[in-house]
Protein backbone atom coordinates (compact mmCIF):
# COMPACT_ATOMS: atom_id res chain seq x y z
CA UNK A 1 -42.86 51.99 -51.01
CA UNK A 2 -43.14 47.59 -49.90
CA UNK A 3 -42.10 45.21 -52.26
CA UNK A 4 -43.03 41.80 -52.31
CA UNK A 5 -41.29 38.66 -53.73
CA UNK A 6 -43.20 35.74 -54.44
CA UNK A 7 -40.20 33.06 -54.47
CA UNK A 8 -40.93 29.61 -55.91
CA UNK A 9 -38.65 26.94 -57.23
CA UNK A 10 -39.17 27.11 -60.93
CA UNK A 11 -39.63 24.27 -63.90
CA UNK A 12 -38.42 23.81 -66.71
CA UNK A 13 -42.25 23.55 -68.28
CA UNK A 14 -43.34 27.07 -68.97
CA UNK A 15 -46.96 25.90 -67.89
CA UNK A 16 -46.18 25.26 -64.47
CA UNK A 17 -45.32 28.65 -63.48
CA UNK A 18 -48.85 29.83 -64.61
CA UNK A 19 -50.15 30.08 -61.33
CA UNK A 20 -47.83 32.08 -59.64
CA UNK A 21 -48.00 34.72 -62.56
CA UNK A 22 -52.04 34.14 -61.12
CA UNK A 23 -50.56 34.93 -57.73
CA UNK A 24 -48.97 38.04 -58.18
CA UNK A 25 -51.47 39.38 -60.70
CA UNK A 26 -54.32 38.69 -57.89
CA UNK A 27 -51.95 40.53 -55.06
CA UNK A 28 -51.79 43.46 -57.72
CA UNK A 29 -54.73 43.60 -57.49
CA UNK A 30 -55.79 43.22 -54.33
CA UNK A 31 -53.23 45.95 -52.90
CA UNK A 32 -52.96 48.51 -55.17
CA UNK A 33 -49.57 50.40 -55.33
CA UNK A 34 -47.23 48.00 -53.97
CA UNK A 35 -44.57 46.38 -56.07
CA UNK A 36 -44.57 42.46 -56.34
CA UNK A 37 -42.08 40.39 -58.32
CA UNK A 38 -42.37 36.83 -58.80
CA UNK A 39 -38.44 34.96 -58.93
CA UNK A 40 -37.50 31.42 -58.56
CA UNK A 41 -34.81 29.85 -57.77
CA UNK A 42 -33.86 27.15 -60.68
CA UNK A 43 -34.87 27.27 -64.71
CA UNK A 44 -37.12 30.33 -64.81
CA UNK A 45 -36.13 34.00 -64.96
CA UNK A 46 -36.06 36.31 -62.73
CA UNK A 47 -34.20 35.03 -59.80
CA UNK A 48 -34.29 36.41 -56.04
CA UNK A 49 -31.71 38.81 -56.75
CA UNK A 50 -32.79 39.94 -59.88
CA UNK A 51 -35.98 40.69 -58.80
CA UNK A 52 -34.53 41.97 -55.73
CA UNK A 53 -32.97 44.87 -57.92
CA UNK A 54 -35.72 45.45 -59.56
CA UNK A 55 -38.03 46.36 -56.55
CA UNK A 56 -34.41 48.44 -54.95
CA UNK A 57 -34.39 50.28 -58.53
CA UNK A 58 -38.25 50.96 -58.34
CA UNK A 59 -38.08 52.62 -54.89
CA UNK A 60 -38.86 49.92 -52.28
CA UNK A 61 -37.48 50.44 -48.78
CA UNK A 62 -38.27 47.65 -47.50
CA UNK A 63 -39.09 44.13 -49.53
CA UNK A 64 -41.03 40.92 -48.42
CA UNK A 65 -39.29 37.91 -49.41
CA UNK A 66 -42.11 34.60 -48.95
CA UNK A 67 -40.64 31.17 -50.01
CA UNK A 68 -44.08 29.60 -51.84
CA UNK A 69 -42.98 25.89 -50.66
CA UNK A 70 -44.54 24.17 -48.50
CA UNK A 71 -42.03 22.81 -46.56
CA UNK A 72 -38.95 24.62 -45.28
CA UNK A 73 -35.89 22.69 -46.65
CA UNK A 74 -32.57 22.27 -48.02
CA UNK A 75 -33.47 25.54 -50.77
CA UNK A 76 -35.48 27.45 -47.79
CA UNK A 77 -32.53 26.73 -45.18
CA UNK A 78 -29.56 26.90 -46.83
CA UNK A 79 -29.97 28.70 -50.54
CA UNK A 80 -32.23 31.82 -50.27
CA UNK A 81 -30.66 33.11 -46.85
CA UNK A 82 -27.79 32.96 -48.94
CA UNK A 83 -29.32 35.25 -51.63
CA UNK A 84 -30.78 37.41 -49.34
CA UNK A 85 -27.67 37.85 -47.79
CA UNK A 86 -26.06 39.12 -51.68
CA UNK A 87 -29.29 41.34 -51.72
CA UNK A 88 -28.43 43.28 -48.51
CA UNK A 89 -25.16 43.89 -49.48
CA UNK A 90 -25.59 44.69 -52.98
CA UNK A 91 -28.34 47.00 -51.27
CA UNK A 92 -28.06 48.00 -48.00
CA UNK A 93 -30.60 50.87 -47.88
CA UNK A 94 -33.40 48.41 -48.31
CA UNK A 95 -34.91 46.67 -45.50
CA UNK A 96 -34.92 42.49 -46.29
CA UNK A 97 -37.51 40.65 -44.54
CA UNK A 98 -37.54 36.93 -45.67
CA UNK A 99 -40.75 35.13 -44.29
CA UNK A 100 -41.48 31.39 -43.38
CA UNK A 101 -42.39 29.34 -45.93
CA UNK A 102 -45.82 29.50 -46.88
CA UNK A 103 -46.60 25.96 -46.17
CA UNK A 104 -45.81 26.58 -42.60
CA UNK A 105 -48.63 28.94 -42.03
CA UNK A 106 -51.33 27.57 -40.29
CA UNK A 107 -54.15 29.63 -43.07
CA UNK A 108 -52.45 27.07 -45.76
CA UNK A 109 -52.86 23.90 -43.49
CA UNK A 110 -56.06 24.72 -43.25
CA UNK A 111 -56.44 25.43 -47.24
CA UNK A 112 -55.17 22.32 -47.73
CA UNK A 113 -56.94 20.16 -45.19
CA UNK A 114 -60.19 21.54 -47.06
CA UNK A 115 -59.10 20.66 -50.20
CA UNK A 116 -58.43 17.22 -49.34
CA UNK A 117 -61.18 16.68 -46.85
CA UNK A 118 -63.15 17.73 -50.32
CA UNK A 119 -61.95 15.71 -52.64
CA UNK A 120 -64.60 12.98 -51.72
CA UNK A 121 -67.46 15.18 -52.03
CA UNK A 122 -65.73 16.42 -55.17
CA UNK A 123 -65.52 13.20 -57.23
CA UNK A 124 -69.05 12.23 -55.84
CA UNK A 125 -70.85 15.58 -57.51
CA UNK A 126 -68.53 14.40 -60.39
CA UNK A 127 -69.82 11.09 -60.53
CA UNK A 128 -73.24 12.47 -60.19
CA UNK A 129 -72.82 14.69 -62.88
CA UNK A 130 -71.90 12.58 -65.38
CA UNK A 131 -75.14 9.89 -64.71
């Protein structure tokens, strides 16, 4: 069985986590049968090594680790290869494979250059709405 964690930073407002609860529920969903975790690294529970365990425990041989920033720094650098490294020694028998950091892929770019190449069109069906 694949695992997948969906690793974010975390908040300290319980609303902001709501869409990556979204996230996971929709990969469910979509892929039927394979274990995803979310985890964060600061404020919210579980972290990357909790979840980690939990997805070892469950039966995953290997486990997807994908950083949802959008940049790679100081956290995606220097903190989670640091976890991952307390995963695969705390579990050895499970294959870690930590992914680039979802802002780095080239389908979010593009997500995100439609979304704000939008945002004009938005506010002017907005704006025509309202009249």
């Amino acid at each position: 069985m694949r695992g997948l964690i969906l690793l974010a930073h975390g908040a300290r407002d319980p609303a902001w986590s709501r869409p990556f609860v979204e996230l996971a529920a929709r990969v469910r969903t979509e892929h039927p049968g394979r274990e995803v975790r979310n985890a964060y690294l600061e404020f919210v529970a579980p972290d990357m090594v909790e979840a980690g365990a939990e997805l070892a425990r469950a039966g995953c041989h290997a486990v997807d680790i994908l950083p949802l920033f959008l940049g790679a720094g100081g956290h995606v650098r220097k903190d989670v290869p640091a976890l991952l490294q307390r995963l695969q020694a705390d579990w050895p028998a499970v294959h870690w494979m930590l992914h680039p950091a979802v802002g780095e892929s080239p389908l979010m770019i593009d997500a995100m250059a439609r979304i704000a190449g939008g945002l004009h069109d938005a506010a002017a069906l907005s704006r025509e709405e309202r009249a």
